[in-house]
C-alpha atoms as a PDB file:
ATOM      1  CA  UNK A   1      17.219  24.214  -1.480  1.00  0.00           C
ATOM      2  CA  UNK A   2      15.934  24.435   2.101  1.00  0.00           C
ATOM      3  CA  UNK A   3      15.210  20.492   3.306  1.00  0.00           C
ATOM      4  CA  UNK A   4      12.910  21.398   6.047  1.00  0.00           C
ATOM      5  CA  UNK A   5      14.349  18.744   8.062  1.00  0.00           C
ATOM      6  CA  UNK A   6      14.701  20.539  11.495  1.00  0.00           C
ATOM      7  CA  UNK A   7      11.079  22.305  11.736  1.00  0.00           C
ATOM      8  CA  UNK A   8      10.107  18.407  10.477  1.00  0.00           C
ATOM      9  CA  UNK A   9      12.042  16.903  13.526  1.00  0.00           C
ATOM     10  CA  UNK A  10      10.056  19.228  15.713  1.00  0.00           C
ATOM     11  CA  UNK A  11       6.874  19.309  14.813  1.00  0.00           C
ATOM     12  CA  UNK A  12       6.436  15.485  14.140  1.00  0.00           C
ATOM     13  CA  UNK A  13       7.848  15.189  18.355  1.00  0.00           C
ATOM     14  CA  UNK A  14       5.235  17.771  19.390  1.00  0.00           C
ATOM     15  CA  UNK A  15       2.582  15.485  17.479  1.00  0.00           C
ATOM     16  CA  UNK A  16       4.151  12.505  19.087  1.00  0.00           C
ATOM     17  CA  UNK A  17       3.974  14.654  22.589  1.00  0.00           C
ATOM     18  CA  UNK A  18       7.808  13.680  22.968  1.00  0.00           C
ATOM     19  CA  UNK A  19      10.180  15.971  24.861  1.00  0.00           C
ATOM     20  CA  UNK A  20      13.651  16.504  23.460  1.00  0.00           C
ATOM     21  CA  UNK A  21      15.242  14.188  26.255  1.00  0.00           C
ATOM     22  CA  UNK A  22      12.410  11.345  25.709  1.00  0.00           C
ATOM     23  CA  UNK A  23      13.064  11.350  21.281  1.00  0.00           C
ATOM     24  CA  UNK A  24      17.061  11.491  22.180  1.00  0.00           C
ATOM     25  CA  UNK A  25      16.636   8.571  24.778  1.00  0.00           C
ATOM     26  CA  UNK A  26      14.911   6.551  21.629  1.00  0.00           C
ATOM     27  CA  UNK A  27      17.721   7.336  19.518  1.00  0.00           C
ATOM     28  CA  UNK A  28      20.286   6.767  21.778  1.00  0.00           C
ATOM     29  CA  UNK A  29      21.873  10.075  21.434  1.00  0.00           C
ATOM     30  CA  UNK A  30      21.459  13.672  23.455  1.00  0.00           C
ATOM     31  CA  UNK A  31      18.911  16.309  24.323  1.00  0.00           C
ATOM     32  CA  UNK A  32      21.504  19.021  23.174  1.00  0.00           C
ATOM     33  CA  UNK A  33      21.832  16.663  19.748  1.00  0.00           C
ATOM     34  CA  UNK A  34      17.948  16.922  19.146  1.00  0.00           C
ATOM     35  CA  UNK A  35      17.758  20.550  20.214  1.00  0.00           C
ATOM     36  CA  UNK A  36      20.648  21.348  17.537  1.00  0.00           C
ATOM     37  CA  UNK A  37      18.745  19.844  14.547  1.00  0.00           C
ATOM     38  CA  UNK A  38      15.598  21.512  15.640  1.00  0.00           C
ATOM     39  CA  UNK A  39      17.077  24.488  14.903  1.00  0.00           C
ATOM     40  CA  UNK A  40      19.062  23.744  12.095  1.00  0.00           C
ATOM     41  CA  UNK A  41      22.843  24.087  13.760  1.00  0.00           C
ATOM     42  CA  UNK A  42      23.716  20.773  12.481  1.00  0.00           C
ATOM     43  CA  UNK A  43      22.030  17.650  10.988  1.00  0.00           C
ATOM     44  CA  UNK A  44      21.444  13.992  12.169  1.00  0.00           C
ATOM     45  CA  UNK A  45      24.414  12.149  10.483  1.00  0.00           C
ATOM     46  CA  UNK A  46      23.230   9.756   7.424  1.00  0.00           C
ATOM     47  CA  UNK A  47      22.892   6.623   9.650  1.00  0.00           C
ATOM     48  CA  UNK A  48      20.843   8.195  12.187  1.00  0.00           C
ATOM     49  CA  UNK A  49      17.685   8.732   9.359  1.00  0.00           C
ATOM     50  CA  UNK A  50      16.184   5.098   9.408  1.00  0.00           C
ATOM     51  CA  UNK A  51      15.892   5.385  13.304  1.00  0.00           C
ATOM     52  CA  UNK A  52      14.760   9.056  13.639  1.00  0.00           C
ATOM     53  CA  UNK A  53      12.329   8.601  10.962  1.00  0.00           C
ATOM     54  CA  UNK A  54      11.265   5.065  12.717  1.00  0.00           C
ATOM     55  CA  UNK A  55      10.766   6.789  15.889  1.00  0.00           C
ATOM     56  CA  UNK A  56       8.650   9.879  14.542  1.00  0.00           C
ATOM     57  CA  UNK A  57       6.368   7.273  12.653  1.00  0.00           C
ATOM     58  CA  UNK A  58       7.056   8.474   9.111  1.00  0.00           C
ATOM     59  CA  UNK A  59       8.834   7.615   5.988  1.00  0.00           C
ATOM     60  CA  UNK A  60      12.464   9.203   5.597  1.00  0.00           C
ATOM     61  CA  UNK A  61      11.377  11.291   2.996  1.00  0.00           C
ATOM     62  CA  UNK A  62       8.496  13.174   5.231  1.00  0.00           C
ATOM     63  CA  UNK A  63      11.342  14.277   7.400  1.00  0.00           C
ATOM     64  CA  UNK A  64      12.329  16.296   3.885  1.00  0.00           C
ATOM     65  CA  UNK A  65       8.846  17.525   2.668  1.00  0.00           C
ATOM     66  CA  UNK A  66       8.039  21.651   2.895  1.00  0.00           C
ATOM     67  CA  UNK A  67       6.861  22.310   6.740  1.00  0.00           C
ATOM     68  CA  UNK A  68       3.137  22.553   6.944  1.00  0.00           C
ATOM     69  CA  UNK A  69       1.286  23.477  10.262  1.00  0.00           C
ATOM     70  CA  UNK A  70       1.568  20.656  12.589  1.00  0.00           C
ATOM     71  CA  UNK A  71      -1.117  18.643  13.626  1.00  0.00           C
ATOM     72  CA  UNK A  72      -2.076  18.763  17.548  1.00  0.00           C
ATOM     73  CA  UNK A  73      -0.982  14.798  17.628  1.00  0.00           C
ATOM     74  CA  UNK A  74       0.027  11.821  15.138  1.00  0.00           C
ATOM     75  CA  UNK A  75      -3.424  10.706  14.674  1.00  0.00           C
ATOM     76  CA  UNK A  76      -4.898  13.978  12.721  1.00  0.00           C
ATOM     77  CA  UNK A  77      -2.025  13.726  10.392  1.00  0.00           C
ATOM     78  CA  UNK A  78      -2.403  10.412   9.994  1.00  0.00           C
ATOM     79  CA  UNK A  79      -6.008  11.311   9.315  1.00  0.00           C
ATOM     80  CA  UNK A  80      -4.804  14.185   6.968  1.00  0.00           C
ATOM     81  CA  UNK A  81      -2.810  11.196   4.922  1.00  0.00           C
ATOM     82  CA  UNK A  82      -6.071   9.104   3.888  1.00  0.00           C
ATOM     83  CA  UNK A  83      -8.043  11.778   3.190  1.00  0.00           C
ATOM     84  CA  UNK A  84      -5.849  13.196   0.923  1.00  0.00           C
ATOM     85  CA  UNK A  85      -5.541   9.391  -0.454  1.00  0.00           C
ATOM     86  CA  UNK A  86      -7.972   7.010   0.038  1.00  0.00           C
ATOM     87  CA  UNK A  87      -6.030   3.780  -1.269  1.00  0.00           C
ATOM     88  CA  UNK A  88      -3.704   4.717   1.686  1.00  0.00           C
ATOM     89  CA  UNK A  89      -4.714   1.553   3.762  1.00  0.00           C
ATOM     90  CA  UNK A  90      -1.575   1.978   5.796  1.00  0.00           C
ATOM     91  CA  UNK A  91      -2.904   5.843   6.661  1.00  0.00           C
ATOM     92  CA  UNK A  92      -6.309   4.509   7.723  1.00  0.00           C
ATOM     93  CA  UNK A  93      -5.189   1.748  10.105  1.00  0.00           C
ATOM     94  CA  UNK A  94      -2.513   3.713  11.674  1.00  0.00           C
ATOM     95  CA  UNK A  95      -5.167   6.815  11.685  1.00  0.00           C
ATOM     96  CA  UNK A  96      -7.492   4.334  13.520  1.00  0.00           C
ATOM     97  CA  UNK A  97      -5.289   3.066  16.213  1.00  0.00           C
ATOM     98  CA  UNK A  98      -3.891   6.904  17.096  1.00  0.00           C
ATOM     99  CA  UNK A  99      -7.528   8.081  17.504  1.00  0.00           C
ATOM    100  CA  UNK A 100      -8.635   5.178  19.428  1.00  0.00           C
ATOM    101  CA  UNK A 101      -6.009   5.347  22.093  1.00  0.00           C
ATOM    102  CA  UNK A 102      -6.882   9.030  22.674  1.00  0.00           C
ATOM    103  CA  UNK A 103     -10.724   8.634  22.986  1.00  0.00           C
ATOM    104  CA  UNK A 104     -11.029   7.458  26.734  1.00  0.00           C
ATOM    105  CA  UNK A 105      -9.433  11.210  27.518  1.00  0.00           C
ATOM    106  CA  UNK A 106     -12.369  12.665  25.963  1.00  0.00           C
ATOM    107  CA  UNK A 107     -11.258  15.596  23.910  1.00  0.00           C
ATOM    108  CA  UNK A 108     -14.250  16.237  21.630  1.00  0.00           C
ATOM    109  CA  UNK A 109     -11.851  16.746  18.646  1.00  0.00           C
ATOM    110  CA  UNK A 110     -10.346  13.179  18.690  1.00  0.00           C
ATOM    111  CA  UNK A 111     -13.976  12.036  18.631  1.00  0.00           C
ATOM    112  CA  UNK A 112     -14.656  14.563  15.864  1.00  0.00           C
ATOM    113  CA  UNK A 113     -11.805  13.553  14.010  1.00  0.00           C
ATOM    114  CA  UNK A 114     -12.226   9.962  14.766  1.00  0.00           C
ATOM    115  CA  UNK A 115     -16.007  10.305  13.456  1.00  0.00           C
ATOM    116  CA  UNK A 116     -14.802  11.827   9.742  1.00  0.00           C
ATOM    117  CA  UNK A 117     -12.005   9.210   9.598  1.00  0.00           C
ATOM    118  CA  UNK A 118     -14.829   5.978   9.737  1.00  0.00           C
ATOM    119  CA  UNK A 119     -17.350   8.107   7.476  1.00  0.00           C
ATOM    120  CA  UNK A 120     -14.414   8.408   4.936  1.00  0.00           C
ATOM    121  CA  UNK A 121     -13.845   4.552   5.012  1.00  0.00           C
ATOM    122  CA  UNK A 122     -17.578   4.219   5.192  1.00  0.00           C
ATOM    123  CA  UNK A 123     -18.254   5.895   2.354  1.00  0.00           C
ATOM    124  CA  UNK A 124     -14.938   4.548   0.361  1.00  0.00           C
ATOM    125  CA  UNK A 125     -16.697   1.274   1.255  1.00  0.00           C
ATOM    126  CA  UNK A 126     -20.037   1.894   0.205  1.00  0.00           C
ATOM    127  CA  UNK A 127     -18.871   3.023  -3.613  1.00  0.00           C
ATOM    128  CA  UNK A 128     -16.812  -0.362  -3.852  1.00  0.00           C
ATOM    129  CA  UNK A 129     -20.254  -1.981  -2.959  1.00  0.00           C
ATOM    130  CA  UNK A 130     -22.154  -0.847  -5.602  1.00  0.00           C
ATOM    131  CA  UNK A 131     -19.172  -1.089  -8.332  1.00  0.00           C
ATOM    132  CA  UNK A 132     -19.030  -4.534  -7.063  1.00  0.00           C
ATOM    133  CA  UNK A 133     -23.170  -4.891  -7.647  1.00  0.00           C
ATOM    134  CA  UNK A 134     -22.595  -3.313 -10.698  1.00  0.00           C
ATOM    135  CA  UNK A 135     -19.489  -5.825 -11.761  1.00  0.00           C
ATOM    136  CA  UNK A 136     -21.675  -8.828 -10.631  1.00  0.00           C
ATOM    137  CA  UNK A 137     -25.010  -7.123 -12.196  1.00  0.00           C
ATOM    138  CA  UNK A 138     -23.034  -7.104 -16.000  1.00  0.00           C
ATOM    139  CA  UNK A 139     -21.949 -10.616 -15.727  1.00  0.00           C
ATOM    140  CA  UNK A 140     -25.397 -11.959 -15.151  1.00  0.00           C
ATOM    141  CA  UNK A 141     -26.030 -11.826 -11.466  1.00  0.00           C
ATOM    142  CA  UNK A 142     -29.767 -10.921 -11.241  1.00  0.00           C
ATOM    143  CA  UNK A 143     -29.621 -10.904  -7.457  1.00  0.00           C
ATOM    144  CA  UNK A 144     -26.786  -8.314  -7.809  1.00  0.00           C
ATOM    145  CA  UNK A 145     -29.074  -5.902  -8.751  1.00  0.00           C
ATOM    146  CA  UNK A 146     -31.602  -6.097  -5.999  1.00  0.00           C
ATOM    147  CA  UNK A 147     -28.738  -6.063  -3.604  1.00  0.00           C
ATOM    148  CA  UNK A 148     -28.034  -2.752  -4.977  1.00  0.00           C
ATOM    149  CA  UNK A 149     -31.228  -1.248  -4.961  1.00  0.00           C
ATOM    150  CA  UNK A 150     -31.363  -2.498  -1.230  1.00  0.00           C
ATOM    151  CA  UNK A 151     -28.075  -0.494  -0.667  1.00  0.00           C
ATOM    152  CA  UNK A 152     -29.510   2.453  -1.977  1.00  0.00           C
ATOM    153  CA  UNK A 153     -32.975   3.177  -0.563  1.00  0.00           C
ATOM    154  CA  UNK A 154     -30.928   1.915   2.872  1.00  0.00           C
ATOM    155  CA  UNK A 155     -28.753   4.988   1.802  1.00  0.00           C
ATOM    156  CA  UNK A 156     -31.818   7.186   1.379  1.00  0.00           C
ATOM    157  CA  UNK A 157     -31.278   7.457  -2.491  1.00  0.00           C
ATOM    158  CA  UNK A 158     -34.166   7.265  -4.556  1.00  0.00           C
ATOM    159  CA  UNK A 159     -32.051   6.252  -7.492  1.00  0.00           C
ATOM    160  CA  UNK A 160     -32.802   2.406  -8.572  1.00  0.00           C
ATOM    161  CA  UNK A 161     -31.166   0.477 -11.477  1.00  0.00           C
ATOM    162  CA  UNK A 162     -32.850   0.608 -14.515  1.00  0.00           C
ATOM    163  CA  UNK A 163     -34.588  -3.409 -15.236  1.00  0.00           C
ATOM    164  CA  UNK A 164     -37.383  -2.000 -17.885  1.00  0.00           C
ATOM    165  CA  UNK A 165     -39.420   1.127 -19.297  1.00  0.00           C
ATOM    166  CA  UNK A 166     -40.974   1.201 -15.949  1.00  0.00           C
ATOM    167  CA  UNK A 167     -38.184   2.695 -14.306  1.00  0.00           C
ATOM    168  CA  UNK A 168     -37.709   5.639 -16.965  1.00  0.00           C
ATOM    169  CA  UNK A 169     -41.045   6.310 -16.810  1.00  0.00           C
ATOM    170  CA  UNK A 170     -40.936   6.816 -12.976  1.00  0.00           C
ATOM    171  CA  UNK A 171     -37.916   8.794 -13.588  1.00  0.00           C
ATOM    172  CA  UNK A 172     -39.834  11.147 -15.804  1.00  0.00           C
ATOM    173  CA  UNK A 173     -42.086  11.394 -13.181  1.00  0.00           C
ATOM    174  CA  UNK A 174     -45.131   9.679 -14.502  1.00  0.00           C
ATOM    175  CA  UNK A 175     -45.850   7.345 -11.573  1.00  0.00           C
ATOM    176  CA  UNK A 176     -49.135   5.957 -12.518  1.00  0.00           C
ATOM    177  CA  UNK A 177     -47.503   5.090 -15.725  1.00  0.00           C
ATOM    178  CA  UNK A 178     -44.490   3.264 -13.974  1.00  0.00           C
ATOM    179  CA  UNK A 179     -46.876   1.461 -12.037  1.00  0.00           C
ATOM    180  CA  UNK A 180     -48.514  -0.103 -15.133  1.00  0.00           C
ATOM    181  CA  UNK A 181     -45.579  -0.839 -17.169  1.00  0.00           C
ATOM    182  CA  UNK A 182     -44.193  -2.796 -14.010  1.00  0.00           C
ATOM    183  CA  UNK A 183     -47.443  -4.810 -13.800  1.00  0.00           C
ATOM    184  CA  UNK A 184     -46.948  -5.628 -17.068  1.00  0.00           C
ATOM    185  CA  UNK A 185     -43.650  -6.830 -16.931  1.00  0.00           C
ATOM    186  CA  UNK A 186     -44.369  -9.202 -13.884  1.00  0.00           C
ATOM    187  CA  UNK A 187     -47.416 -10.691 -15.856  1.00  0.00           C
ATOM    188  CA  UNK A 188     -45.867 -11.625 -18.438  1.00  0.00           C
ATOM    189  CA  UNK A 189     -42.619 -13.035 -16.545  1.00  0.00           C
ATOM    190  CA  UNK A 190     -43.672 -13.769 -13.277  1.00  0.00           C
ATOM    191  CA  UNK A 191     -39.703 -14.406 -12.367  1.00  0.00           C
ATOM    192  CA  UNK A 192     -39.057 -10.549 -12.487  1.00  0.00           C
ATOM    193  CA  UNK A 193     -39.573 -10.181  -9.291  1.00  0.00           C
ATOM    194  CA  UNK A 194     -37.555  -6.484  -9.833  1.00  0.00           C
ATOM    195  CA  UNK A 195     -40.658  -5.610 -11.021  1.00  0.00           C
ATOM    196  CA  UNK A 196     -42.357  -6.025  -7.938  1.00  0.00           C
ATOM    197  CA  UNK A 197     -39.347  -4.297  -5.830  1.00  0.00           C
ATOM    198  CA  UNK A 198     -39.693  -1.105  -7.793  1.00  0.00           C
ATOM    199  CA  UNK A 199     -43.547  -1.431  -7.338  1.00  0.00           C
ATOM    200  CA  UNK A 200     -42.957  -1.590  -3.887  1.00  0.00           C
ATOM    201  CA  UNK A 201     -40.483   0.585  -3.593  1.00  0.00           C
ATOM    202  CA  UNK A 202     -42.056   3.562  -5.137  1.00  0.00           C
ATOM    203  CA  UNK A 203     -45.230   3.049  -2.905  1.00  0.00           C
ATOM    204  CA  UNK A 204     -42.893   3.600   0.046  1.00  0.00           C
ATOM    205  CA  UNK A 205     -41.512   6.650  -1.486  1.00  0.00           C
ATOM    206  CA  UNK A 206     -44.709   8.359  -2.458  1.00  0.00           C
ATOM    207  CA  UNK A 207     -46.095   7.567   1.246  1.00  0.00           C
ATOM    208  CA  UNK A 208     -48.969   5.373  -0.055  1.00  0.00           C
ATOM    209  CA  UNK A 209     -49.123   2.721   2.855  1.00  0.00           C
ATOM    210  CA  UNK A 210     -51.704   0.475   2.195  1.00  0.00           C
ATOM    211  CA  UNK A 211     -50.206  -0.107  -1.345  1.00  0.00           C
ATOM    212  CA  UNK A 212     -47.006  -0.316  -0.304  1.00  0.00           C
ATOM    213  CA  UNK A 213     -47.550  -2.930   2.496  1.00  0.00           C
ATOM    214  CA  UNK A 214     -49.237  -4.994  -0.239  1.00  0.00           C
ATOM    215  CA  UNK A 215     -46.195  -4.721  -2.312  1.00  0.00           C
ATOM    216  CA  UNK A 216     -43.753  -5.166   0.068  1.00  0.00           C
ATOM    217  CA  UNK A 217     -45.372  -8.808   1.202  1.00  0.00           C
ATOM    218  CA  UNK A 218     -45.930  -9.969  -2.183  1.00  0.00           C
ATOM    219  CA  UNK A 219     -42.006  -9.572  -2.694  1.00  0.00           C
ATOM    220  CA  UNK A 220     -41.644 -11.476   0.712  1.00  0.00           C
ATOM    221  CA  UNK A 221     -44.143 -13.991  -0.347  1.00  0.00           C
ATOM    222  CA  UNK A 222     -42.146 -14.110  -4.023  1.00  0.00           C
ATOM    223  CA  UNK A 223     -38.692 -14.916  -2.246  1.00  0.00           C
ATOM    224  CA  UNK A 224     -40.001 -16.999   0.404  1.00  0.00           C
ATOM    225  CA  UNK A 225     -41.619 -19.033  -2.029  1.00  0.00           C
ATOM    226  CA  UNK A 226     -38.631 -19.520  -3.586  1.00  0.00           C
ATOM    227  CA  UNK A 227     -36.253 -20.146  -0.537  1.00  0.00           C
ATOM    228  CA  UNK A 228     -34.699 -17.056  -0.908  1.00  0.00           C
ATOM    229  CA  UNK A 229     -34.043 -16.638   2.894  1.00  0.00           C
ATOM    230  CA  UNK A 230     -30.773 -14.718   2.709  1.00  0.00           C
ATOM    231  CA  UNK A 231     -32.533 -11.397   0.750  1.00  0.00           C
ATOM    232  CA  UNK A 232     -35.606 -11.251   2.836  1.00  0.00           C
ATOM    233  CA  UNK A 233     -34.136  -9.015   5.765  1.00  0.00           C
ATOM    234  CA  UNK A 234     -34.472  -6.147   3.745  1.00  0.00           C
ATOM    235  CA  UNK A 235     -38.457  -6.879   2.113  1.00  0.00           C
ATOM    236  CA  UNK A 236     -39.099  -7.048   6.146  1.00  0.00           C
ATOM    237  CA  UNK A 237     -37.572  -4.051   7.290  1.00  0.00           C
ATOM    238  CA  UNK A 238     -39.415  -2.185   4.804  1.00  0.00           C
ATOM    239  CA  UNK A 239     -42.914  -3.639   5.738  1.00  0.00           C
ATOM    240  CA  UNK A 240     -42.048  -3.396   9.322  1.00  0.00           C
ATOM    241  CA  UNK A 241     -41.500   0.426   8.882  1.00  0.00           C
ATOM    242  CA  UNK A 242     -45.386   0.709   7.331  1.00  0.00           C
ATOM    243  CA  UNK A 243     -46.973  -1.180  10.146  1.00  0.00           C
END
């Protein structure tokens, strides 16, 4: 069974921009030694493993894995890690740094790869926000929900959560309809002030300004009234945007 180890040994150097005399002075052992596992004449004895696969920046068993194309540097692989695993935290961080100490040369595909790497964790970030809204939402949070459907239209999603027949109805497309059913709801509980977001909300979608501006400062007016200070960034932005 072929081990890979010497096209390993090589490739993770060239990623690590290391010549054979600068990976044999961190080992403590000779050019010739390094050249000689390179190409498979002999192998690093037993002992030597925990160092060589500390100085290369991977786990002993990488050293073994089947040879794949080698990255131009440390930080794409590193990069190739999380995407392939997304709970890597380890991959990310270590991804991070690599990329970050290459950017003041200005090679457009560290920035490139640098750019996918923080959209991944973005994105990785934004789903454990809304199964966190979601988590709160079923235990009774009301807020939770709002916070959510903040996330979202902040997202550009026109999705919302569902809080009564109002919101199916808009789903089915029957807007005038959805309007009515969510003036209903808020006159008859004036505390579901979700009604009023999704009022609001929809205005803004269906570019109807004047309505929506209304809508937007009666939910201001709702949570201000109510010393809601922390969730009226949002209700602001919004109205800002129709001014």
């Amino acid at each position: 069974m072929k081990l890979h180890l010497g096209t390993n040994i090589k490739n993770l150097r060239a990623e690590l921009s290391l010549t054979q005399e600068q990976l044999a002075a961190r080992l403590g052992c000779t050019a010739q030694a390094i050249s000689k596992w390179e190409t498979e004449t002999t192998a690093p004895d037993i002992a030597m493993l925990p160092l060589l696969a500390q100085a290369l920046g991977v786990r002993i068993d990488v050293l073994f894995e089947a040879s794949k194309t080698p990255y131009r540097h440390r930080g794409e692989r590193l990069l190739a890690a999380y995407e392939a695993d997304r709970s890597d935290e380890e991959s990310y961080r270590a991804a991070r740094a690599e990329l970050e100490k290459r950017l003041p040369e200005n090679d457009a595909e560290d920035y490139l790869s640098y750019a996918w790497l923080l959209e991944l964790r973005a994105w990785d970030y934004l789903g454990r926000a809304q199964a966190g809204y979601d988590t709160a939402t079923e235990l009774g949070c009301e807020k939770a929900a709002r916070q959510k459907m903040a996330l979202l239209h902040k997202l550009g999603k026109a999705e919302q959560p569902c809080f009564s027949s109002g919101d199916a109805t808009k789903a089915q497309g029957n807007f005038d309809e959805a309007f009515a059913l969510w003036q209903q709801d808020y006159a008859q509980d004036p505390e579901l002030v979700d009604a009023l977001y999704s009022i609001a909300c929809l205005h803004s979608e269906l570019g109807n300004v004047e309505p929506a501006r209304a809508a937007w400062q009666a939910v201001i007016d709702w949570l201000s009234e109510r010393g809601y200070e922390s969730e009226l960034a949002w209700p602001r932005e919004m109205l800002a945007k129709l001014q």
